[in-house]
C-alpha atoms as a PDB file:
ATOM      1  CA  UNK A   1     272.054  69.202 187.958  1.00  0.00           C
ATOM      2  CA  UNK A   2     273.455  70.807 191.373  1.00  0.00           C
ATOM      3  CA  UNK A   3     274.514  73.825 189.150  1.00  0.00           C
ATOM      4  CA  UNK A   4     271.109  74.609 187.895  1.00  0.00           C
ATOM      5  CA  UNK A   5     269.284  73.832 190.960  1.00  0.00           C
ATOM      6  CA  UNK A   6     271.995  76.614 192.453  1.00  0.00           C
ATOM      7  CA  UNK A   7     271.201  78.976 189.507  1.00  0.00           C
ATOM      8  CA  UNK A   8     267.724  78.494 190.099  1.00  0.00           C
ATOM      9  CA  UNK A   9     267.791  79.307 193.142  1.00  0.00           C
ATOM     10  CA  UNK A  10     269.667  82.525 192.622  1.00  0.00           C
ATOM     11  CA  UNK A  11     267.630  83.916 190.506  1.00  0.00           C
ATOM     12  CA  UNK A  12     264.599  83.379 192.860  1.00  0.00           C
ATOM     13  CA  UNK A  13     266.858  85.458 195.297  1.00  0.00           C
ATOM     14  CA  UNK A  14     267.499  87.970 193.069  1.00  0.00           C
ATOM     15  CA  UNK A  15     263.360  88.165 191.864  1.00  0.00           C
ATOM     16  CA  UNK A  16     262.869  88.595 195.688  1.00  0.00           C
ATOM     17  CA  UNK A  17     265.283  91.074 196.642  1.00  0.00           C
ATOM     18  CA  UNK A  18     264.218  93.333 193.858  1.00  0.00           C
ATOM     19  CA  UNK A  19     260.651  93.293 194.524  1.00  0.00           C
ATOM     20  CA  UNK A  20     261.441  94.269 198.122  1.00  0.00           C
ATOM     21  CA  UNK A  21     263.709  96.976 197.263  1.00  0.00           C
ATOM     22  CA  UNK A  22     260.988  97.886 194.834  1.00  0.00           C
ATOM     23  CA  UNK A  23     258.091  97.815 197.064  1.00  0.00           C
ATOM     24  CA  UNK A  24     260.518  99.782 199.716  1.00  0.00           C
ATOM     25  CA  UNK A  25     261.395 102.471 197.626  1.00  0.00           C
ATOM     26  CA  UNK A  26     257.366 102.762 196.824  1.00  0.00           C
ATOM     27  CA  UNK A  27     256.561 103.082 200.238  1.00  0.00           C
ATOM     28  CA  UNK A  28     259.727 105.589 201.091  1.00  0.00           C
ATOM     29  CA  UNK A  29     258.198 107.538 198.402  1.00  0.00           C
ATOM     30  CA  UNK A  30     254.651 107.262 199.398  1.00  0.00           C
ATOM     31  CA  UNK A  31     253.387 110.459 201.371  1.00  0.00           C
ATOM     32  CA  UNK A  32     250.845 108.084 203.392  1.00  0.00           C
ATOM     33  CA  UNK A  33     252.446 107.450 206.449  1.00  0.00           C
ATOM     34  CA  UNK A  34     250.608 104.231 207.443  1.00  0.00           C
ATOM     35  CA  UNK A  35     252.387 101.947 205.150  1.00  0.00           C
ATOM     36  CA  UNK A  36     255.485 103.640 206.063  1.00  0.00           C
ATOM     37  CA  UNK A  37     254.836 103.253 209.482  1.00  0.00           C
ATOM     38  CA  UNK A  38     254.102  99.258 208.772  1.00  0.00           C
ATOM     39  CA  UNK A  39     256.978  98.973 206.879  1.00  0.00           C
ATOM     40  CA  UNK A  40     259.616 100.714 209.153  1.00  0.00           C
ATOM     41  CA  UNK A  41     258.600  98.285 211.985  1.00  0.00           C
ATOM     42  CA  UNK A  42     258.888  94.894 210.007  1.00  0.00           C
ATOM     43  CA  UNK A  43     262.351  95.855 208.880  1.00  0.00           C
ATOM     44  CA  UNK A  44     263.332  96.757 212.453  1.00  0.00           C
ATOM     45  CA  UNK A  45     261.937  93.132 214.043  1.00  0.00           C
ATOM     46  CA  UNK A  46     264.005  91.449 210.739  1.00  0.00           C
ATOM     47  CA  UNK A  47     267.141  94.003 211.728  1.00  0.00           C
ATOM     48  CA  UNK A  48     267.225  95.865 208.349  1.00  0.00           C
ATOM     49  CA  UNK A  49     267.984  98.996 210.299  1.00  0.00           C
ATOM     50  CA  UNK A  50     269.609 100.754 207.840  1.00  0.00           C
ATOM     51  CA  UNK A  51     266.485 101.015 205.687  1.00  0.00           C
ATOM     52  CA  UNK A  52     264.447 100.693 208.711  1.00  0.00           C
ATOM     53  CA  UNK A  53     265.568 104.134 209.922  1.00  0.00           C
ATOM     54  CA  UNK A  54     265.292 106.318 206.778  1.00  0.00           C
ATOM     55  CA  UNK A  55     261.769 105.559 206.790  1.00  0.00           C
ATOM     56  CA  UNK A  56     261.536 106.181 210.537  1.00  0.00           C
ATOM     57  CA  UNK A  57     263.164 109.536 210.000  1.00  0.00           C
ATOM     58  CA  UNK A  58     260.222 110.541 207.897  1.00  0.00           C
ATOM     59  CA  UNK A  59     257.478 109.213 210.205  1.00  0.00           C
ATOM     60  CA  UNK A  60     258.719 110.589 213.530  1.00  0.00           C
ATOM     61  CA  UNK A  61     257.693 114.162 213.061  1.00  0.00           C
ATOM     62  CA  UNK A  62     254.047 112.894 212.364  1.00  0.00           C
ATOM     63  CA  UNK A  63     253.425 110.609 215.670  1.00  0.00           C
ATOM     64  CA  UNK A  64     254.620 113.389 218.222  1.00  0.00           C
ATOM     65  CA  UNK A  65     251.604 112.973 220.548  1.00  0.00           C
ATOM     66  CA  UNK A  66     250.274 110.354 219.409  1.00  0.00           C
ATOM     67  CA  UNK A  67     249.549 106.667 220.712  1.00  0.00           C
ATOM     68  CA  UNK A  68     252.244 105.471 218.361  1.00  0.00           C
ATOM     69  CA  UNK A  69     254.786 107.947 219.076  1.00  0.00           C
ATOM     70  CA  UNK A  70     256.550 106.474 222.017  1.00  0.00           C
ATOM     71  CA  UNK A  71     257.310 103.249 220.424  1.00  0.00           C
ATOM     72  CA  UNK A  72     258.132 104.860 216.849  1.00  0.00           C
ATOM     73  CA  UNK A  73     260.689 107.393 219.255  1.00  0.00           C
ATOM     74  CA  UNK A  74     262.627 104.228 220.327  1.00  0.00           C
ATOM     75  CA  UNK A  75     262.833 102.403 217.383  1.00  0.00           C
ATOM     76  CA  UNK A  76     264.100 105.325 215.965  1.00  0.00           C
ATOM     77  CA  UNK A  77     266.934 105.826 218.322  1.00  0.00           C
ATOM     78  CA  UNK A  78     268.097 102.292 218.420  1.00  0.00           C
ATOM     79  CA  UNK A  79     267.630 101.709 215.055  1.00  0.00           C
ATOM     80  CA  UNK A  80     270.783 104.761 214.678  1.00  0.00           C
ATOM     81  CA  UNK A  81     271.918 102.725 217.704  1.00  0.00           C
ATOM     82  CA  UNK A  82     272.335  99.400 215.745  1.00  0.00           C
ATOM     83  CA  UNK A  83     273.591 100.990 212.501  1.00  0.00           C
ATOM     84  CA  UNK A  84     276.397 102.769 214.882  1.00  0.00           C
ATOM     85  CA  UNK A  85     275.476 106.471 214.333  1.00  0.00           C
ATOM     86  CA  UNK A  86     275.707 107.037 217.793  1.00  0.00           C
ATOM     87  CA  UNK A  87     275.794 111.168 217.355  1.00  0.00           C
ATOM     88  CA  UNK A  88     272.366 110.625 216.319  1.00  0.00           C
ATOM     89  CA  UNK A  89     271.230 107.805 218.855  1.00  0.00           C
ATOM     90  CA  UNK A  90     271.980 109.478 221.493  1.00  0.00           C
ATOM     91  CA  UNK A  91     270.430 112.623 221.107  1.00  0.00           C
ATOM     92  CA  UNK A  92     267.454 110.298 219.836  1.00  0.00           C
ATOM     93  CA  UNK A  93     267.123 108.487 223.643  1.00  0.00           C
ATOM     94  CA  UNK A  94     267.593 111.683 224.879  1.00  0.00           C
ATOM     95  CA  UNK A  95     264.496 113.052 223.270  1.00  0.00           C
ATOM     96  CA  UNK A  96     262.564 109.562 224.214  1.00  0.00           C
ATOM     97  CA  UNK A  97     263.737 110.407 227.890  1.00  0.00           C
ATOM     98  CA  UNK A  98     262.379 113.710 227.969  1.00  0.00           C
ATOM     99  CA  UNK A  99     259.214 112.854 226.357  1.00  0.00           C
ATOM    100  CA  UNK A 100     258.496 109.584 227.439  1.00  0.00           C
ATOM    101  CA  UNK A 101     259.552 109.443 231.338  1.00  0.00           C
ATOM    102  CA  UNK A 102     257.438 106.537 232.383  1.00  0.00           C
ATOM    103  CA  UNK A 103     257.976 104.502 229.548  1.00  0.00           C
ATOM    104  CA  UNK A 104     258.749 100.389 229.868  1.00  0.00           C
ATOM    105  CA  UNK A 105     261.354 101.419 228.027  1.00  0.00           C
ATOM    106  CA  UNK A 106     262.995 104.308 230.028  1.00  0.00           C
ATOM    107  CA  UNK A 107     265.583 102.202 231.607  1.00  0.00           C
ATOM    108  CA  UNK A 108     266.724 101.093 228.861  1.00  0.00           C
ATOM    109  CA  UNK A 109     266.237 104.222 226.916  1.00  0.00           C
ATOM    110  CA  UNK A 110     268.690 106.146 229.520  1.00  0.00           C
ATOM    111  CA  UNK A 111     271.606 103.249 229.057  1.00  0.00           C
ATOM    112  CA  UNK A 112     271.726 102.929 225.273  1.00  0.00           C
ATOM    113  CA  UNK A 113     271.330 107.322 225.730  1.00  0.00           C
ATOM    114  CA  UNK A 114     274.390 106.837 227.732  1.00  0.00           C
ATOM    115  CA  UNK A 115     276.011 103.746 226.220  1.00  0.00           C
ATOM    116  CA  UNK A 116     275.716 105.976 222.625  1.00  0.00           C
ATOM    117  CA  UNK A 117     278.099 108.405 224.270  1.00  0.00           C
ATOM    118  CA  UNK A 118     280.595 105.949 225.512  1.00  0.00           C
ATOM    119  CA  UNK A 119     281.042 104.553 222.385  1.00  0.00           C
ATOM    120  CA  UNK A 120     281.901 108.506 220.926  1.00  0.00           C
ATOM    121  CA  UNK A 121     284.524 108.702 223.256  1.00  0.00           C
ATOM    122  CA  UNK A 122     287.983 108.882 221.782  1.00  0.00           C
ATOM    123  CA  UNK A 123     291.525 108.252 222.758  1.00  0.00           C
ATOM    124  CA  UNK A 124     292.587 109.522 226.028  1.00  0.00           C
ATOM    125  CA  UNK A 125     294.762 112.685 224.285  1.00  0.00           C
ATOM    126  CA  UNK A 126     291.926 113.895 222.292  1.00  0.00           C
ATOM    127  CA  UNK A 127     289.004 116.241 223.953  1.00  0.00           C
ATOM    128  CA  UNK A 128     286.962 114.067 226.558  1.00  0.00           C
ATOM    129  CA  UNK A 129     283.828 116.296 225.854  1.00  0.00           C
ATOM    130  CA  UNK A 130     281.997 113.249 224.523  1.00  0.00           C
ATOM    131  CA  UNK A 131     283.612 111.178 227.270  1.00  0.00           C
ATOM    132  CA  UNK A 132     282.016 113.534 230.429  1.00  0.00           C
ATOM    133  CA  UNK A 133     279.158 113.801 228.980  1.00  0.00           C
ATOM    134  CA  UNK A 134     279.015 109.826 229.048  1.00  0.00           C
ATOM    135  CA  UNK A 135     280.382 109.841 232.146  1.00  0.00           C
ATOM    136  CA  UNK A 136     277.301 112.207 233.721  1.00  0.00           C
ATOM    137  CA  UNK A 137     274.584 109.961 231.826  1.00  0.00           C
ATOM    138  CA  UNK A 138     276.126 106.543 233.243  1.00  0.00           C
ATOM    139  CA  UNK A 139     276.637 108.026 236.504  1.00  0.00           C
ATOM    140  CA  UNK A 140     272.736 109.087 236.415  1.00  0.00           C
ATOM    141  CA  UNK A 141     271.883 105.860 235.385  1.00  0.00           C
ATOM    142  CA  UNK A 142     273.666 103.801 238.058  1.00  0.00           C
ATOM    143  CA  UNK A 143     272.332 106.307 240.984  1.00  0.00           C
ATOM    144  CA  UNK A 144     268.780 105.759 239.715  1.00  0.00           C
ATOM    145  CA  UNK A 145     268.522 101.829 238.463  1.00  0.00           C
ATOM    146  CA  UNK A 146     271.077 100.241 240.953  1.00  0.00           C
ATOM    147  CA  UNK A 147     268.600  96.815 240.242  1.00  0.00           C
ATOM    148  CA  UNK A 148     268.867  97.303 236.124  1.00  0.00           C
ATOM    149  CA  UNK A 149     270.199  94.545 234.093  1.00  0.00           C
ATOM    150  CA  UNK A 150     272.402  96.597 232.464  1.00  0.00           C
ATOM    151  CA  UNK A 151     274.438  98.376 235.684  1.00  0.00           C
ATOM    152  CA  UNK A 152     276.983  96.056 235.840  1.00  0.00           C
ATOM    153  CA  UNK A 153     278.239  96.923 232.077  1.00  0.00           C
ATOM    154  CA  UNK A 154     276.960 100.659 232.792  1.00  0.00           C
ATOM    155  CA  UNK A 155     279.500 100.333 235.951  1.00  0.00           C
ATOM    156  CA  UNK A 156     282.678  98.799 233.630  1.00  0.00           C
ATOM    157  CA  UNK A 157     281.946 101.600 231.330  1.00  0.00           C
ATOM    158  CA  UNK A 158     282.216 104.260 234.025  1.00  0.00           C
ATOM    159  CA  UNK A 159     285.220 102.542 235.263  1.00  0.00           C
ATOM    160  CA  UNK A 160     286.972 102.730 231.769  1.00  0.00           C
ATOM    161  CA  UNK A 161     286.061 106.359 231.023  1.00  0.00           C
ATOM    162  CA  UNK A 162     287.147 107.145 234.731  1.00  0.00           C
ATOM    163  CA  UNK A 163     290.541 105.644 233.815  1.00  0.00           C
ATOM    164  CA  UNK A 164     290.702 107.017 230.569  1.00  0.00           C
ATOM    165  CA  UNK A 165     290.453 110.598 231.481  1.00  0.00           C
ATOM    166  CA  UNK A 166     292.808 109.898 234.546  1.00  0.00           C
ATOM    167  CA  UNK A 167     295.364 108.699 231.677  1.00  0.00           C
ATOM    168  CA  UNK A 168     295.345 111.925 229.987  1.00  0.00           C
ATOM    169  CA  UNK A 169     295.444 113.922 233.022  1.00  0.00           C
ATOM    170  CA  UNK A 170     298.260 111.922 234.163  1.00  0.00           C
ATOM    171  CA  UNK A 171     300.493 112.417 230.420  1.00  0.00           C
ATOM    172  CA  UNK A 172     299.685 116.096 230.964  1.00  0.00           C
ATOM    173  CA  UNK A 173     301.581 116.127 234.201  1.00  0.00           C
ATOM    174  CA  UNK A 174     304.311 113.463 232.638  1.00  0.00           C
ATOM    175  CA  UNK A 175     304.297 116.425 229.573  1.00  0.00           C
ATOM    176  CA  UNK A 176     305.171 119.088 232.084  1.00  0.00           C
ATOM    177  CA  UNK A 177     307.557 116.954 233.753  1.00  0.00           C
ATOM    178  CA  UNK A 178     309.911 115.722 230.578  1.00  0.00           C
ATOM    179  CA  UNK A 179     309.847 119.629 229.280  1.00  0.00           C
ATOM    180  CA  UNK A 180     311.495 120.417 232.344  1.00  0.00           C
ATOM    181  CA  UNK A 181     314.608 119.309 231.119  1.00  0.00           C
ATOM    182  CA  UNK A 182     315.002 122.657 230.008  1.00  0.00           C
ATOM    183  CA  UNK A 183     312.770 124.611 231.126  1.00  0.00           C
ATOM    184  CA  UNK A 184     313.266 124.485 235.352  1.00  0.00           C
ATOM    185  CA  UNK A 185     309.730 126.561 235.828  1.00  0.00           C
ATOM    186  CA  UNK A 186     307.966 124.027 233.891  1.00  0.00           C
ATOM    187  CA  UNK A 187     308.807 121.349 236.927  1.00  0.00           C
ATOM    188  CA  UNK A 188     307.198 123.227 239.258  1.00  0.00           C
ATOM    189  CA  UNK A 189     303.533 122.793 237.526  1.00  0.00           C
ATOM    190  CA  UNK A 190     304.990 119.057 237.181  1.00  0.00           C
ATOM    191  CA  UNK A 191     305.067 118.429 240.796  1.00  0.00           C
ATOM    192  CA  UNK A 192     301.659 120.382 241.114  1.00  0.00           C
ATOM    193  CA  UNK A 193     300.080 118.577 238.233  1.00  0.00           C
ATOM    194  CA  UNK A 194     301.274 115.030 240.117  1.00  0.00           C
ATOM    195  CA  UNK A 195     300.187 116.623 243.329  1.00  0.00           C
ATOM    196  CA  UNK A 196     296.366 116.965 242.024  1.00  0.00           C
ATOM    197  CA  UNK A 197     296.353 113.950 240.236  1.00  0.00           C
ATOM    198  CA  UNK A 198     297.569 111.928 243.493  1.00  0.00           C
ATOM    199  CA  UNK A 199     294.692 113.899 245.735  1.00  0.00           C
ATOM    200  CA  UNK A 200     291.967 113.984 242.680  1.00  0.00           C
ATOM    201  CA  UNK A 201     292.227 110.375 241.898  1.00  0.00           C
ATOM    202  CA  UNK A 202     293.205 108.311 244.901  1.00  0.00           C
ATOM    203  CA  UNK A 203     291.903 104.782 244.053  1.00  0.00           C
ATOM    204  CA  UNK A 204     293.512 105.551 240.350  1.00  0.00           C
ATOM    205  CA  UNK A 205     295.719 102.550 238.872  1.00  0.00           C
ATOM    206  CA  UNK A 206     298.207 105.443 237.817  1.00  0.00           C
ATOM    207  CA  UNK A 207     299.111 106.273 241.445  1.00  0.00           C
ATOM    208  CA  UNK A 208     302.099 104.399 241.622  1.00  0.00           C
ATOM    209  CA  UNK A 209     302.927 106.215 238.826  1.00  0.00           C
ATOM    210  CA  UNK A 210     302.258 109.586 239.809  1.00  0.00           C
ATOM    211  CA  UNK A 211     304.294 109.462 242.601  1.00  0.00           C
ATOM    212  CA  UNK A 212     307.552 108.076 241.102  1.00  0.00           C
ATOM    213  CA  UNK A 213     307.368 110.529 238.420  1.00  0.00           C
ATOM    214  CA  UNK A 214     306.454 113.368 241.149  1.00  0.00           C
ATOM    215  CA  UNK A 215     309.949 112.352 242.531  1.00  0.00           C
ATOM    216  CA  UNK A 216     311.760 112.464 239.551  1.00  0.00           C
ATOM    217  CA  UNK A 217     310.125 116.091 239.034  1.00  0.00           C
ATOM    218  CA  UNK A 218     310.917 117.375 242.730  1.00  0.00           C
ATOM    219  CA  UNK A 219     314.311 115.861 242.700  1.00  0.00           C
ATOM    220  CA  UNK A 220     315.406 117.360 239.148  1.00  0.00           C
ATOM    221  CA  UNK A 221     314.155 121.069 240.204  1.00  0.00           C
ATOM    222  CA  UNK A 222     316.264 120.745 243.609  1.00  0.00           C
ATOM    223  CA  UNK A 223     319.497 119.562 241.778  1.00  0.00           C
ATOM    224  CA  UNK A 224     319.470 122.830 239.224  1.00  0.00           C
ATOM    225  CA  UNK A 225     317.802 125.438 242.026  1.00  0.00           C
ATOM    226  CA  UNK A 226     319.338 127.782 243.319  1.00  0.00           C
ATOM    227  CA  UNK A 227     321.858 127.780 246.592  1.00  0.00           C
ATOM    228  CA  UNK A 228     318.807 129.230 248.714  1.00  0.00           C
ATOM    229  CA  UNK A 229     316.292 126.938 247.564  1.00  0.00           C
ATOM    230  CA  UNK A 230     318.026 123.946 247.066  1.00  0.00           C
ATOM    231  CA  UNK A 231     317.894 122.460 250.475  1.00  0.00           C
ATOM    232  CA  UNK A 232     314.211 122.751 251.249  1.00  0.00           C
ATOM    233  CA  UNK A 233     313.496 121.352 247.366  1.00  0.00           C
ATOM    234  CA  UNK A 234     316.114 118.347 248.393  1.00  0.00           C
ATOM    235  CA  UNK A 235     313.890 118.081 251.223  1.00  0.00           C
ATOM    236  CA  UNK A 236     310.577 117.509 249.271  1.00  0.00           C
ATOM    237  CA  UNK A 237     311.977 115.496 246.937  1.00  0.00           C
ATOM    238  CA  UNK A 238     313.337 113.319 249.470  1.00  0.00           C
ATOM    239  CA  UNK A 239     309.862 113.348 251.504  1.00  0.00           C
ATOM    240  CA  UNK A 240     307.973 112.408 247.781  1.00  0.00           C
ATOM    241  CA  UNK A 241     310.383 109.287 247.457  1.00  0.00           C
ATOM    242  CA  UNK A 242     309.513 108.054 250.982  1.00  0.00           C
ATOM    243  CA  UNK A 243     305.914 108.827 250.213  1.00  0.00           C
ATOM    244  CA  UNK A 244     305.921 106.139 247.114  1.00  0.00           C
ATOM    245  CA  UNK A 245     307.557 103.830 249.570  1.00  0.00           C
ATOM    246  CA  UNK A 246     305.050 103.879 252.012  1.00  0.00           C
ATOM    247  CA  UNK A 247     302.423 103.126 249.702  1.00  0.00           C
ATOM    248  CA  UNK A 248     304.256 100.613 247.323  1.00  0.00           C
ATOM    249  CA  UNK A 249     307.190  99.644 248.857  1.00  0.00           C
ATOM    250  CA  UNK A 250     307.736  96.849 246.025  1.00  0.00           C
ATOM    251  CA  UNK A 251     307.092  99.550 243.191  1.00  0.00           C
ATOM    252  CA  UNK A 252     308.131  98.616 239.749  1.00  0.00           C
ATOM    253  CA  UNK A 253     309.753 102.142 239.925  1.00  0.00           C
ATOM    254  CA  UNK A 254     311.887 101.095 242.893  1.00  0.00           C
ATOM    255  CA  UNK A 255     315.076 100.730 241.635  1.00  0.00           C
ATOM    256  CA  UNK A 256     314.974 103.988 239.726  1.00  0.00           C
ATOM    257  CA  UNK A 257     313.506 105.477 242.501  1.00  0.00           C
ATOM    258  CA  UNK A 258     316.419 104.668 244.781  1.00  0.00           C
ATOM    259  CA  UNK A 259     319.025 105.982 242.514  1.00  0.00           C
ATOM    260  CA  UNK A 260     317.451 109.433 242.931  1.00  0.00           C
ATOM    261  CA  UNK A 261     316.729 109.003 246.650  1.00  0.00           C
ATOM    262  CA  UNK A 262     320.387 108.187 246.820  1.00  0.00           C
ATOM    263  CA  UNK A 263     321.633 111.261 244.915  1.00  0.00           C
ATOM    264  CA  UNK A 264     319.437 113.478 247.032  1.00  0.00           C
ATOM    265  CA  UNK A 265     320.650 111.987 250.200  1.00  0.00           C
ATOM    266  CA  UNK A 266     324.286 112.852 249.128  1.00  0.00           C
ATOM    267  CA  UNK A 267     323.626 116.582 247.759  1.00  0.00           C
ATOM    268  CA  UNK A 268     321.369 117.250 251.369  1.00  0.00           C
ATOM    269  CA  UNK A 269     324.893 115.969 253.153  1.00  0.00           C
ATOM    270  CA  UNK A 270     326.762 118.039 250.947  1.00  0.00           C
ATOM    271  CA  UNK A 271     324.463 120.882 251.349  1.00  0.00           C
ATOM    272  CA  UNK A 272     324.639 120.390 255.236  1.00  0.00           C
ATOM    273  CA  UNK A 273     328.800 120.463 255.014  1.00  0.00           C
ATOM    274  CA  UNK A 274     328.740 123.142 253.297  1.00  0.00           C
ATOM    275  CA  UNK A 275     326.392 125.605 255.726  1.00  0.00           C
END
């Protein structure tokens, strides 16, 4: 009995589903773009986006300037929005931005515009193109709705972009710093690369970091200089290890970092003997 009432009740489902797809491909195909229109809206409120926003694509073009248009505009965006084609959403809110600036729905128009973007950016060692320009639109968005619902997530997602792009401006620097090893010049755009990072980026949670490794970069291009350089290079390095000291004197780097400071110390004495 259970298995027919189940088989039943499949094949009701089944009856269903076809007639909607049925009446939905009849309206996609319809050049009327009232039912269309109708149609796009109900699946949006049931969260069929995916079908929602092919027939959305078709309508936009038609309700430019009209009553409609503004809400047609957003459903269009967020319906890319919800079915994650964020290329597409986000050039979608930008539009409804533009065109609709005192919209109900600008505020939250201008965070899923720059929300859209966050969620393009990549890993911190690909190109951070899609990552500044998500970075601009939060930053926008936080200067002009500090009261919004939605700037304390805008806030964490400027935060994790910030740090993101810090990361791969900080391997860039570690890059220059481990090809060193044989190639001396290359330390010397090491120590510079560590030096920006340290003065671009001063509340960064990679600045304990930067200077250790800005040690280990000074200190390795003073040990293999030359005779005439050596001591002023010994010098620096020594003045970068007291630097990370002053700021973290309990650095997780500290034993390392007192090896080198040691070995410096000894090759300045030398150095001094020997003048």
């Amino acid at each position: 009995m259970f298995l027919k009432m189940r088989s039943i009740l499949l094949l009701c489902f089944a009856a269903i589903l076809l007639t909607s797809c049925s009446e939905y491909q009849k309206v996609l195909k319809n050049t009327d773009v009232g039912p269309k229109y109708e149609m796009a809206e109900k699946l949006y409120n049931e969260g069929d986006y995916k079908r929602a926003v092919r027939l959305f694509e078709q309508i936009a073009p038609k309700y430019v300037g009209k009553p409609q248009g503004e809400r047609v505009m957003f459903f269009f965006a967020d319906s890319y929005f919800k079915t994650k084609d964020y290329y597409l959403a986000g050039y979608q809110f930008e539009r409804f931005v533009k065109s609709y600036p005192r919209s109900e729905k600008i505020q939250e128009a201008t965070f899923l515009g720059a929300k859209s973007y966050y969620m393009l950016s990549p890993s911190y060692s690909l190109d951070q193109t899609d990552t500044d320009k998500a970075l601009a639109k939060l930053q926008v968005f936080i200067n002009n709705y500090p009261d919004s619902e939605y700037f304390d997530e805008a806030n964490t997602m400027a935060k994790e972009l910030t740090t993101k792009k810090e990361k791969k401006q900080l391997e860039i620097a570690k890059q220059y710093n481990k090809i060193g090893a044989w190639d001396l010049p290359r330390l010397v755009s090491a120590i510079k690369a560590f030096d920006n990072f340290v003065t671009d980026n001063p509340g960064s949670v990679y600045r304990e970091e930067a200077l250790y490794y800005r040690i280990e970069a000074a200190a390795n291009l003073a040990f293999y200089s030359t005779f005439d350089k050596k001591q002023e290079r010994l010098q620096d390095a020594l003045a970068s290890y007291n630097n990370l000291m002053k700021y973290f004197p309990e650095s997780k780097f500290k034993d390392d970092a007192d090896k080198l400071a040691e070995k410096i110390q000894k090759e300045l004495s030398e150095y001094t003997i020997s003048k």
